[in-house]
PDB file of N, CA and C in Angstrom:
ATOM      1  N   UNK A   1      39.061   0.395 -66.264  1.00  0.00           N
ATOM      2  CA  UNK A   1      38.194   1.546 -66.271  1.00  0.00           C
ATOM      3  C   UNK A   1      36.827   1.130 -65.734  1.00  0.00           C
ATOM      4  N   UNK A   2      36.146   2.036 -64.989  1.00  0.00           N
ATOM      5  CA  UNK A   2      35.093   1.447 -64.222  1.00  0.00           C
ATOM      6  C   UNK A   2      33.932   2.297 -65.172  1.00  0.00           C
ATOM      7  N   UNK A   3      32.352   1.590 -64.809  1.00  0.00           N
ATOM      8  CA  UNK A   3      31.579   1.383 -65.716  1.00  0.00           C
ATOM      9  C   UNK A   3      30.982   2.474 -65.364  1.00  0.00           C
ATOM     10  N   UNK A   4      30.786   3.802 -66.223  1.00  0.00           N
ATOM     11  CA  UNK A   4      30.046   5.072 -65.696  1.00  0.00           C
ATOM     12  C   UNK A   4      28.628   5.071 -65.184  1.00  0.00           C
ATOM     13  N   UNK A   5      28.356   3.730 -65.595  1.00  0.00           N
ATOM     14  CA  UNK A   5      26.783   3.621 -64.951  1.00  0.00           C
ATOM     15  C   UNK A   5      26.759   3.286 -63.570  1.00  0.00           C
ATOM     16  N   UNK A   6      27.572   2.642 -63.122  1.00  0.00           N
ATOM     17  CA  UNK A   6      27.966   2.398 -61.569  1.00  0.00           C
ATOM     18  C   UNK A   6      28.090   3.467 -60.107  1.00  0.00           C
ATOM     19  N   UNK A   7      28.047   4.863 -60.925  1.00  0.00           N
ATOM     20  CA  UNK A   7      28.369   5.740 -60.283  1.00  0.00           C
ATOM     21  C   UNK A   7      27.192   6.476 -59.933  1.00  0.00           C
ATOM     22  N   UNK A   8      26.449   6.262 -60.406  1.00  0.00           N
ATOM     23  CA  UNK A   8      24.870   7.017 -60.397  1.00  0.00           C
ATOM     24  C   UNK A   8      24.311   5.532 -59.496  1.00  0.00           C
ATOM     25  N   UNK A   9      23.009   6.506 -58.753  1.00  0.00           N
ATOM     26  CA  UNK A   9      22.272   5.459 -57.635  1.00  0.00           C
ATOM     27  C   UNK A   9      20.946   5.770 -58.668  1.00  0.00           C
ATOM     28  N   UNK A  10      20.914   3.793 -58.577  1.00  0.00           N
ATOM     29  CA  UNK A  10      19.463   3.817 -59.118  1.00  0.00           C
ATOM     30  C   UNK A  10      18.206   4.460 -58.693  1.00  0.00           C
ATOM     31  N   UNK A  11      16.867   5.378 -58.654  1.00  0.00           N
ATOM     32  CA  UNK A  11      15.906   5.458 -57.779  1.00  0.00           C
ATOM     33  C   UNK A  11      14.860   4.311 -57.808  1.00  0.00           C
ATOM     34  N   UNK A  12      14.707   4.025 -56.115  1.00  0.00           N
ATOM     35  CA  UNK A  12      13.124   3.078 -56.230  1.00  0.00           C
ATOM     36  C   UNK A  12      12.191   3.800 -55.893  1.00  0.00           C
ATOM     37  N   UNK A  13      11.140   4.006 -56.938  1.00  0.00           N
ATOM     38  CA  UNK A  13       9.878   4.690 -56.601  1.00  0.00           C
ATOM     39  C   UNK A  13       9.106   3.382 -56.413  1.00  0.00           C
ATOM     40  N   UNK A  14       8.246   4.194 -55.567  1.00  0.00           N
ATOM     41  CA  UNK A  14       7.457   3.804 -54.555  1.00  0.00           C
ATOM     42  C   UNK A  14       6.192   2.825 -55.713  1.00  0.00           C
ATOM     43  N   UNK A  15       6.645   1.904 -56.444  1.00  0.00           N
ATOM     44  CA  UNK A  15       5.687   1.816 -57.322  1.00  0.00           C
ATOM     45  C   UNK A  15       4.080   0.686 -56.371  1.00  0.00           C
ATOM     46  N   UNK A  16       4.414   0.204 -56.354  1.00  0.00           N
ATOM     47  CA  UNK A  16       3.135  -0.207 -55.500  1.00  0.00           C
ATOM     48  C   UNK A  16       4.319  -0.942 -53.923  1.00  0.00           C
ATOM     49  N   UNK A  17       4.541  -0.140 -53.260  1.00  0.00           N
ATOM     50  CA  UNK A  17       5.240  -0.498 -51.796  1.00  0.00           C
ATOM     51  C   UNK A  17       4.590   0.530 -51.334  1.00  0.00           C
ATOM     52  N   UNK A  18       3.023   0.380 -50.619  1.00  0.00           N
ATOM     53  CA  UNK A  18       2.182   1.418 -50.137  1.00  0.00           C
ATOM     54  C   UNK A  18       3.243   2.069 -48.572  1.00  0.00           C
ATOM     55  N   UNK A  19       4.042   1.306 -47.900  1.00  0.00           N
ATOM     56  CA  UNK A  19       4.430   1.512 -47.244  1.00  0.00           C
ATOM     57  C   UNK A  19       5.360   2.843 -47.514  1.00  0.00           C
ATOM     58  N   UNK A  20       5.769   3.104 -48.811  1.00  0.00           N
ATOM     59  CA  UNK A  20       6.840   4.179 -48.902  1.00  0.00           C
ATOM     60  C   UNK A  20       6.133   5.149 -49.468  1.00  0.00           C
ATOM     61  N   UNK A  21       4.766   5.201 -49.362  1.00  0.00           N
ATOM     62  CA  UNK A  21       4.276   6.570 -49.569  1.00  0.00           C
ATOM     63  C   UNK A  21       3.914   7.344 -48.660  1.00  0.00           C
ATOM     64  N   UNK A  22       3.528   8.835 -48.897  1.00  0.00           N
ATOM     65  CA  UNK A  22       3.359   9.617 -48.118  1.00  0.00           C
ATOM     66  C   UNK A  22       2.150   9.571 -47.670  1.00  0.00           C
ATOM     67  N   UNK A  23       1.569  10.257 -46.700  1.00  0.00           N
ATOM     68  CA  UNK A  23       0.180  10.185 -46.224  1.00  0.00           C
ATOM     69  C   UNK A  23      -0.778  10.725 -46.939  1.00  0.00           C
ATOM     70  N   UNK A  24      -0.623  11.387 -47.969  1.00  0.00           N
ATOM     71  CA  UNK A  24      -1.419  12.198 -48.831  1.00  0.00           C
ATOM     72  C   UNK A  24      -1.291  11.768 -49.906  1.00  0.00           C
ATOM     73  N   UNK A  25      -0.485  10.523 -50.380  1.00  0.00           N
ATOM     74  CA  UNK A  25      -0.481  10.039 -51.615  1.00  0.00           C
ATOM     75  C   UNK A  25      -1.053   8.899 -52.046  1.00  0.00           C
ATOM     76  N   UNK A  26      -2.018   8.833 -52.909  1.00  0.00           N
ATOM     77  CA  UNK A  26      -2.387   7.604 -53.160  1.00  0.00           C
ATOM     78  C   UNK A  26      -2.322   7.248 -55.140  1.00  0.00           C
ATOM     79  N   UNK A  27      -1.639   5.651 -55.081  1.00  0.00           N
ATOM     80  CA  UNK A  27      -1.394   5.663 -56.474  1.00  0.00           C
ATOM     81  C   UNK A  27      -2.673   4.903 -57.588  1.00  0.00           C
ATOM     82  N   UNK A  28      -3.780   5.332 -56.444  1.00  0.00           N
ATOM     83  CA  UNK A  28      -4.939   4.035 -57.557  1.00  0.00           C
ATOM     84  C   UNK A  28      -6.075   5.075 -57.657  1.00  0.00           C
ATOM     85  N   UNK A  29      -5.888   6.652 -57.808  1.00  0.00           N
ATOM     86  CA  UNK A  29      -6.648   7.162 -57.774  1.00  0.00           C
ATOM     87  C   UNK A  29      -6.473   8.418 -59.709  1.00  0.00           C
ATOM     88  N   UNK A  30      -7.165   8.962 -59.990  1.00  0.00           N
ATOM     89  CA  UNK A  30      -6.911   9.988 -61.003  1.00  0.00           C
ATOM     90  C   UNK A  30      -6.139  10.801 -60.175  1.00  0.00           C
ATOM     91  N   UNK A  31      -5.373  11.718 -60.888  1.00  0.00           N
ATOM     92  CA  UNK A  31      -4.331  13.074 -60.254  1.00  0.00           C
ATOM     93  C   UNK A  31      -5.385  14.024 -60.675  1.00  0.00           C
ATOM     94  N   UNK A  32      -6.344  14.161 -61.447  1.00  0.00           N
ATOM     95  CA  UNK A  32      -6.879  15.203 -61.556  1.00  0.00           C
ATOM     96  C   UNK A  32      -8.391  14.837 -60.795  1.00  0.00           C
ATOM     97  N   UNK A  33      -8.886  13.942 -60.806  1.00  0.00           N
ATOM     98  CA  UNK A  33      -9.931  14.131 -59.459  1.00  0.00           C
ATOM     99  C   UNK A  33     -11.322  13.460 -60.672  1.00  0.00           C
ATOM    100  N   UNK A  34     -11.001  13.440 -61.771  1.00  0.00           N
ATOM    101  CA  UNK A  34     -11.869  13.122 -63.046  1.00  0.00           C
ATOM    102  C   UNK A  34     -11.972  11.492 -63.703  1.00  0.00           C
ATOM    103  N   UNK A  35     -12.289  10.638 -63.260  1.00  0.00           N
ATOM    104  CA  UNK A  35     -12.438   9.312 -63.901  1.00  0.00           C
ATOM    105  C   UNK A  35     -12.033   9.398 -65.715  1.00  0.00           C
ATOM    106  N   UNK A  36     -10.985   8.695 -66.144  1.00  0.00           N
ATOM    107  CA  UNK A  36     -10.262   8.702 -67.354  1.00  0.00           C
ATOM    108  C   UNK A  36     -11.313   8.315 -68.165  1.00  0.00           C
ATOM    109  N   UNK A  37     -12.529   7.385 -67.754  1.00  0.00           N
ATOM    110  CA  UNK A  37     -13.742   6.455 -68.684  1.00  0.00           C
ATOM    111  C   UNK A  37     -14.057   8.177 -69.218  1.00  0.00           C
ATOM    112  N   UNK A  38     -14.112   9.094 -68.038  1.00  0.00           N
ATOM    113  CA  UNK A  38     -15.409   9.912 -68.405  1.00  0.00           C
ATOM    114  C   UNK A  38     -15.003  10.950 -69.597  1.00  0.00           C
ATOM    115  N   UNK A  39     -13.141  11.088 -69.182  1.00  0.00           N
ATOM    116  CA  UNK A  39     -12.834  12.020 -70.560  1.00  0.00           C
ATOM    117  C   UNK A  39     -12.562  11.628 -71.762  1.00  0.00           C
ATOM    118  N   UNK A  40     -12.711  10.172 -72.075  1.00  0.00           N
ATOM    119  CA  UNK A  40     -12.758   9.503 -72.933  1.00  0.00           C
ATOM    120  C   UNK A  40     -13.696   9.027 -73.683  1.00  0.00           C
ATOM    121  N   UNK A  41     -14.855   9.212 -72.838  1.00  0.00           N
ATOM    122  CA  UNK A  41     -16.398   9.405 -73.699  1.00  0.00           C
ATOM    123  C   UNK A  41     -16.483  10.929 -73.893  1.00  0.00           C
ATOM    124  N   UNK A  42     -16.100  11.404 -73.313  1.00  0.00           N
ATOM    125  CA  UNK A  42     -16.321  13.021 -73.279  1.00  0.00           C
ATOM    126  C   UNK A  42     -15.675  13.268 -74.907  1.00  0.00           C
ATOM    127  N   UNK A  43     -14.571  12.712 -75.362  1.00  0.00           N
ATOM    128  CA  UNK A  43     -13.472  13.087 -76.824  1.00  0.00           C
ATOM    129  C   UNK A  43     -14.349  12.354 -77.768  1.00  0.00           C
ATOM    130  N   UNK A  44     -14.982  10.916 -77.164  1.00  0.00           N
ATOM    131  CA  UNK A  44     -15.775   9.828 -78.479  1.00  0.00           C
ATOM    132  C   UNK A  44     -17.090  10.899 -78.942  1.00  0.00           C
ATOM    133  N   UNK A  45     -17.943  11.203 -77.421  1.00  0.00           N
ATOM    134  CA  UNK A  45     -19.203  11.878 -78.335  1.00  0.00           C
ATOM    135  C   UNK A  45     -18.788  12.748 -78.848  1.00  0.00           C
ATOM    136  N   UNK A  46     -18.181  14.030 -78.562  1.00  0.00           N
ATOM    137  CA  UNK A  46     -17.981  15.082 -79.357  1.00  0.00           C
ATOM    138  C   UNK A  46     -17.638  15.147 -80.244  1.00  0.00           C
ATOM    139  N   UNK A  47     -16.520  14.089 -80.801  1.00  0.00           N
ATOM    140  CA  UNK A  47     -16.343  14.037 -82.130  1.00  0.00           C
ATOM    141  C   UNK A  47     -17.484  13.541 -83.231  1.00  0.00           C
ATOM    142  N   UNK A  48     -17.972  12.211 -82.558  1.00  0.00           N
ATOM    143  CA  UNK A  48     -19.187  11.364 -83.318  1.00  0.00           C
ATOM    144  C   UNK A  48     -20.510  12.448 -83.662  1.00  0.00           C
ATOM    145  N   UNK A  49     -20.816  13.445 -82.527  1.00  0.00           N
ATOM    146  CA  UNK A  49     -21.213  14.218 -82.261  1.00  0.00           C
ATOM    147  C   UNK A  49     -21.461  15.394 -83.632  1.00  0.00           C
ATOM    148  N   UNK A  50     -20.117  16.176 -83.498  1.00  0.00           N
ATOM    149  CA  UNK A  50     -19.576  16.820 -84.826  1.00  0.00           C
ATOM    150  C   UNK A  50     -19.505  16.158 -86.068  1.00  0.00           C
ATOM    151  N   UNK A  51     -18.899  15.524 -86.343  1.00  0.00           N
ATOM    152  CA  UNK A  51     -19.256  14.727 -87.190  1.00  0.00           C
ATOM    153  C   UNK A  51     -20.511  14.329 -87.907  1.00  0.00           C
ATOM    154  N   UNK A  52     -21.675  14.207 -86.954  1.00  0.00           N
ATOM    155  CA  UNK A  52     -23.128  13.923 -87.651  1.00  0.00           C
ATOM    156  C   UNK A  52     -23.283  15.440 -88.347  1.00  0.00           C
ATOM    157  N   UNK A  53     -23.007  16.138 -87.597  1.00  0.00           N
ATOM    158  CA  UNK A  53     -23.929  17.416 -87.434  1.00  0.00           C
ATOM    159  C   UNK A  53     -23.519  18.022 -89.113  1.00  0.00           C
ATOM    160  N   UNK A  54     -21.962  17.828 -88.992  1.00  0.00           N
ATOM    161  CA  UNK A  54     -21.382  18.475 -90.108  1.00  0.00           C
ATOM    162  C   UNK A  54     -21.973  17.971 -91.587  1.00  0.00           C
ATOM    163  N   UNK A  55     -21.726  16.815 -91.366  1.00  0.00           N
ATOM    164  CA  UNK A  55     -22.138  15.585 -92.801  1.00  0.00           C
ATOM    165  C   UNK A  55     -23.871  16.371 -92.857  1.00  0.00           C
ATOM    166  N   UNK A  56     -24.585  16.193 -92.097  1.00  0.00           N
ATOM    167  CA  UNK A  56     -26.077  16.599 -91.869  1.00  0.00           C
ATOM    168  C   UNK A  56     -26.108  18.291 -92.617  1.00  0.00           C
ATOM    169  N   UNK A  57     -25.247  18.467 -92.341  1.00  0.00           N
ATOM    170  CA  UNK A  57     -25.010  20.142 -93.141  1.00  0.00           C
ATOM    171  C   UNK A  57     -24.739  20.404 -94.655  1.00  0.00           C
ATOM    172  N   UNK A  58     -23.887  19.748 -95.019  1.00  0.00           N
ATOM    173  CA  UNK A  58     -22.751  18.814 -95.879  1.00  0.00           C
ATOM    174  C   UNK A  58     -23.904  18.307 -97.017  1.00  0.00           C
ATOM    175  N   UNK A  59     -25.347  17.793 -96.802  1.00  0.00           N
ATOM    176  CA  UNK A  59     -26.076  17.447 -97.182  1.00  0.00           C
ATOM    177  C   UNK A  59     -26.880  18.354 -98.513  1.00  0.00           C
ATOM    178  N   UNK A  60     -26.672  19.609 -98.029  1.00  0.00           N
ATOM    179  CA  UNK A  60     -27.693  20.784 -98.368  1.00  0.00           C
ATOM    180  C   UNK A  60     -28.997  20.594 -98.313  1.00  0.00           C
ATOM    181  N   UNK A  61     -29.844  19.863 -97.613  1.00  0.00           N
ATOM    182  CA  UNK A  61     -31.266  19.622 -97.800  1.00  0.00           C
ATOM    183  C   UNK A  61     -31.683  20.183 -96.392  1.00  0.00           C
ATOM    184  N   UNK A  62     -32.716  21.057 -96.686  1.00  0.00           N
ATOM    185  CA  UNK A  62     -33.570  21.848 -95.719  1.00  0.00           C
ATOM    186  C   UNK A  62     -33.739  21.198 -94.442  1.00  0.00           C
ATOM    187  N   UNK A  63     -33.965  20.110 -94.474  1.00  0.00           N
ATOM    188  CA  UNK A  63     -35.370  19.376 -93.644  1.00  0.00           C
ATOM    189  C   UNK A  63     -33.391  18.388 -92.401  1.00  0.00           C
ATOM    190  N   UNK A  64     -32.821  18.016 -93.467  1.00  0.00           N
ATOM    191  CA  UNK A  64     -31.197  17.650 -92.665  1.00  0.00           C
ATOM    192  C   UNK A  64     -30.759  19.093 -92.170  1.00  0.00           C
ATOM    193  N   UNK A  65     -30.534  20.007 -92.418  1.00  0.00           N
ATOM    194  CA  UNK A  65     -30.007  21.083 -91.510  1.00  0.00           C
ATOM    195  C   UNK A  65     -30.580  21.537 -90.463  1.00  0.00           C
ATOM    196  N   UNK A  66     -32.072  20.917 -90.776  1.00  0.00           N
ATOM    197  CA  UNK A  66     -32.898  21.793 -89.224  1.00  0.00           C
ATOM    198  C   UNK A  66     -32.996  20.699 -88.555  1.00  0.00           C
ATOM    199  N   UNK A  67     -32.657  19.462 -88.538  1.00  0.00           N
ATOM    200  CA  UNK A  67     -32.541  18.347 -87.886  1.00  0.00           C
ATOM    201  C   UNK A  67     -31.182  18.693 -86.928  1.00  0.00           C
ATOM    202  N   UNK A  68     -30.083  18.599 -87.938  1.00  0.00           N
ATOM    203  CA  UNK A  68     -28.562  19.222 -87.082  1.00  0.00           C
ATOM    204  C   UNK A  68     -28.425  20.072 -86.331  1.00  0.00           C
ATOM    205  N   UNK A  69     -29.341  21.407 -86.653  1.00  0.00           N
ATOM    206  CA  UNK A  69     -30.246  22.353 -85.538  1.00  0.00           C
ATOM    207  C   UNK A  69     -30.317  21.597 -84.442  1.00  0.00           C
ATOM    208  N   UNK A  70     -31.079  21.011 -84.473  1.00  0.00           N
ATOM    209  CA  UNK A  70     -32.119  20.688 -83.045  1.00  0.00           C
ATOM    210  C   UNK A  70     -31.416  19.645 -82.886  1.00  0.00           C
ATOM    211  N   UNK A  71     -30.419  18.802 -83.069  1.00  0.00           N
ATOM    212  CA  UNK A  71     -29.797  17.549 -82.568  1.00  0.00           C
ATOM    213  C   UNK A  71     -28.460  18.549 -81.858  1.00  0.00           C
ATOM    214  N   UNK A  72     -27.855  19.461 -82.207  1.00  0.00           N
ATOM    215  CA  UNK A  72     -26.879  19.806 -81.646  1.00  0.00           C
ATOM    216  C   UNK A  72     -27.584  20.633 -80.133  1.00  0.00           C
ATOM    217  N   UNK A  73     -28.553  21.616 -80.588  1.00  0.00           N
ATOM    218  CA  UNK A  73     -28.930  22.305 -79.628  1.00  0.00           C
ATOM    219  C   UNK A  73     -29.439  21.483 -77.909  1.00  0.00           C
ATOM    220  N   UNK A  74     -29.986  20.261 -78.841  1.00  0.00           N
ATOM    221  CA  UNK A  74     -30.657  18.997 -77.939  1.00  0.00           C
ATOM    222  C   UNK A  74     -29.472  17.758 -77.178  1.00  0.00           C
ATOM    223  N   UNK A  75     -28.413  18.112 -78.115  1.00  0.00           N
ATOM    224  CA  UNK A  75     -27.685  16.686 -77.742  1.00  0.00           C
ATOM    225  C   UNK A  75     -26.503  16.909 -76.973  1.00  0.00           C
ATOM    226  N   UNK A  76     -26.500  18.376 -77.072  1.00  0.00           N
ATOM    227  CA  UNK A  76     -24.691  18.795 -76.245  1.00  0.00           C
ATOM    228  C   UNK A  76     -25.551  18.888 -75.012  1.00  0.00           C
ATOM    229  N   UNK A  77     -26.145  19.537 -74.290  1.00  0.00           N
ATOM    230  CA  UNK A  77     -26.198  19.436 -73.377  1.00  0.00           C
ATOM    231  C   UNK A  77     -26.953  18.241 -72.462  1.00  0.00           C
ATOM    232  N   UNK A  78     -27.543  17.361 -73.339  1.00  0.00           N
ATOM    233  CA  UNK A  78     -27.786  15.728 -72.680  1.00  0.00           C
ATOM    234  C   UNK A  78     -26.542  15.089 -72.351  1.00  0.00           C
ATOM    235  N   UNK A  79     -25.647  15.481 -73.575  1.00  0.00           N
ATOM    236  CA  UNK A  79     -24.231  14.289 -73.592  1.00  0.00           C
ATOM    237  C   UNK A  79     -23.300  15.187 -72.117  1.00  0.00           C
ATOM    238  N   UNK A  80     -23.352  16.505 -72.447  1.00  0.00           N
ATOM    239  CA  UNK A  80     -22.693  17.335 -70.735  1.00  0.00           C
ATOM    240  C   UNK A  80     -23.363  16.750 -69.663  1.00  0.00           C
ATOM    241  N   UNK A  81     -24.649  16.841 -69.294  1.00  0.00           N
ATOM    242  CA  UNK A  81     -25.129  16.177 -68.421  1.00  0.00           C
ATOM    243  C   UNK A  81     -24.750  15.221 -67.776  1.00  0.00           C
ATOM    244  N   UNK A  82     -24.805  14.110 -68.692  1.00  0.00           N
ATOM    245  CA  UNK A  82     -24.731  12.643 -68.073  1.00  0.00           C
ATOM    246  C   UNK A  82     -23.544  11.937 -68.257  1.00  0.00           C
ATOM    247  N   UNK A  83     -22.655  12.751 -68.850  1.00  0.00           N
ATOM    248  CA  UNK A  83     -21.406  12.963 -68.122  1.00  0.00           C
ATOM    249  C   UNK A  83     -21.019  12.992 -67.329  1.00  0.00           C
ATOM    250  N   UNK A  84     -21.247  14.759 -66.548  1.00  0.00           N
ATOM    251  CA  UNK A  84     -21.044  15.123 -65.146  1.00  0.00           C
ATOM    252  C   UNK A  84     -21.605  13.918 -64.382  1.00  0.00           C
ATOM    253  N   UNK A  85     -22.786  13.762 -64.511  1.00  0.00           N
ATOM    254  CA  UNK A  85     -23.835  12.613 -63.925  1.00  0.00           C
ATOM    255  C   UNK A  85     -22.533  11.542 -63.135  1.00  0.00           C
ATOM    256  N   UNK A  86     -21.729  10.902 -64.675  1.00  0.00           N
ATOM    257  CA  UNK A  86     -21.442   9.724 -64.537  1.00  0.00           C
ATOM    258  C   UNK A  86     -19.706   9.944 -64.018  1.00  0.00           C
ATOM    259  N   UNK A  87     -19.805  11.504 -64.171  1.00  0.00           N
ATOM    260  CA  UNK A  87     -18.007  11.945 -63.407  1.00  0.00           C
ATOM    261  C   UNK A  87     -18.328  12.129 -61.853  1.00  0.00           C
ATOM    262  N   UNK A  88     -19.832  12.371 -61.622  1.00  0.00           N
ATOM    263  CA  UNK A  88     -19.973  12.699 -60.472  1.00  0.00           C
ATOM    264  C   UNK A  88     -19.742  11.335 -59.251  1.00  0.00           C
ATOM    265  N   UNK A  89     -20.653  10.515 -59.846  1.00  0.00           N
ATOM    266  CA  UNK A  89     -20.847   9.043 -59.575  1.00  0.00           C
ATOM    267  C   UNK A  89     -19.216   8.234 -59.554  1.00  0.00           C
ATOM    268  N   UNK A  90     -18.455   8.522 -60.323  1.00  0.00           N
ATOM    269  CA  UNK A  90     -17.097   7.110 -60.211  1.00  0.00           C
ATOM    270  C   UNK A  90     -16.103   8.509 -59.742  1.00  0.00           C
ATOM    271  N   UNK A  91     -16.261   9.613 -58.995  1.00  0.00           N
ATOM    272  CA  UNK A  91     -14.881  10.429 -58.919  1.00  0.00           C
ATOM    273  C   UNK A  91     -14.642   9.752 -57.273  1.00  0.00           C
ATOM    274  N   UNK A  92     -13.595   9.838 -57.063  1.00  0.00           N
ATOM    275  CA  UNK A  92     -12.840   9.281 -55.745  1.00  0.00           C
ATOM    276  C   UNK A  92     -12.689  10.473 -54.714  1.00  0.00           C
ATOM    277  N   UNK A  93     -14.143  10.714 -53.999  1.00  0.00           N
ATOM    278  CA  UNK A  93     -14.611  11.989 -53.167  1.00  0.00           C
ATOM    279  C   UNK A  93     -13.997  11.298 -51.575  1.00  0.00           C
ATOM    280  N   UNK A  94     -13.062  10.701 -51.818  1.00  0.00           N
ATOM    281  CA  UNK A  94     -12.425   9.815 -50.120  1.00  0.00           C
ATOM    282  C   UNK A  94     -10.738  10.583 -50.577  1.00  0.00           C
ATOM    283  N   UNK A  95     -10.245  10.797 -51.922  1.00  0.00           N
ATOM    284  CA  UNK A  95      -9.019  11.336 -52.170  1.00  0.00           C
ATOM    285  C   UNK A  95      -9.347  12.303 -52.804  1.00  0.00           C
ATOM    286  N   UNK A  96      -9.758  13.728 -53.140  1.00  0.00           N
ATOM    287  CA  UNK A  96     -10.370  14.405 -54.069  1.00  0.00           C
ATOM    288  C   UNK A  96      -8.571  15.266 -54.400  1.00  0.00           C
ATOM    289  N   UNK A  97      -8.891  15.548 -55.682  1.00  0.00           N
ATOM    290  CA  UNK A  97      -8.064  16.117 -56.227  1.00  0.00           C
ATOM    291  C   UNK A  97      -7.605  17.260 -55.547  1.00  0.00           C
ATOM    292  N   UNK A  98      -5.694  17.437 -55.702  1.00  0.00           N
ATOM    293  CA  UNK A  98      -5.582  18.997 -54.858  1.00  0.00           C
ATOM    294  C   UNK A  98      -5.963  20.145 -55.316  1.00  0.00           C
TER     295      UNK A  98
END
């Protein structure tokens, strides 16, 4: 009896044999056009982020809630910023996302 795995063709993807890719494909780039560092600080602050703000709430003291005020109002859009800043700076604008 012959071995049912024998009957199926293995596939070789093109794993780094640049030669067997297509002209529009490149494998050392993001698929979405976004540096992975940047959505990965993007998940750390927001949580660390939330986190202060909440505990700072969590507190009940006057003088900590209007701090969490003005640190959220002040800090989301510094931490968006220099983000983009730093998605703008490492994105791969020679392969840009489709």
């Amino acid at each position: 009896m012959a071995d049912p795995r024998e009957q199926w063709e293995i596939p070789q993807a093109p794993v780094r044999d640049d030669d067997a890719l297509g002209e529009t494909e490149d494998l050392d780039r993001a698929p979405d056009g976004v540096p992975h560092a940047v959505v990965g600080m993007t998940a750390l602050f927001s949580v660390m982020l939330a986190m202060l703000v909440a505990f700072m709430f969590l507190t009940h003291k006057a003088v900590a809630q209007i701090a969490a005020i003005v640190i959220a109002v002040l800090a989301v859009p510094a931490v968006v910023a220099s983000l983009h800043r730093k998605a703008e700076r490492e994105r791969d604008h020679t392969h840009p996302a489709r």
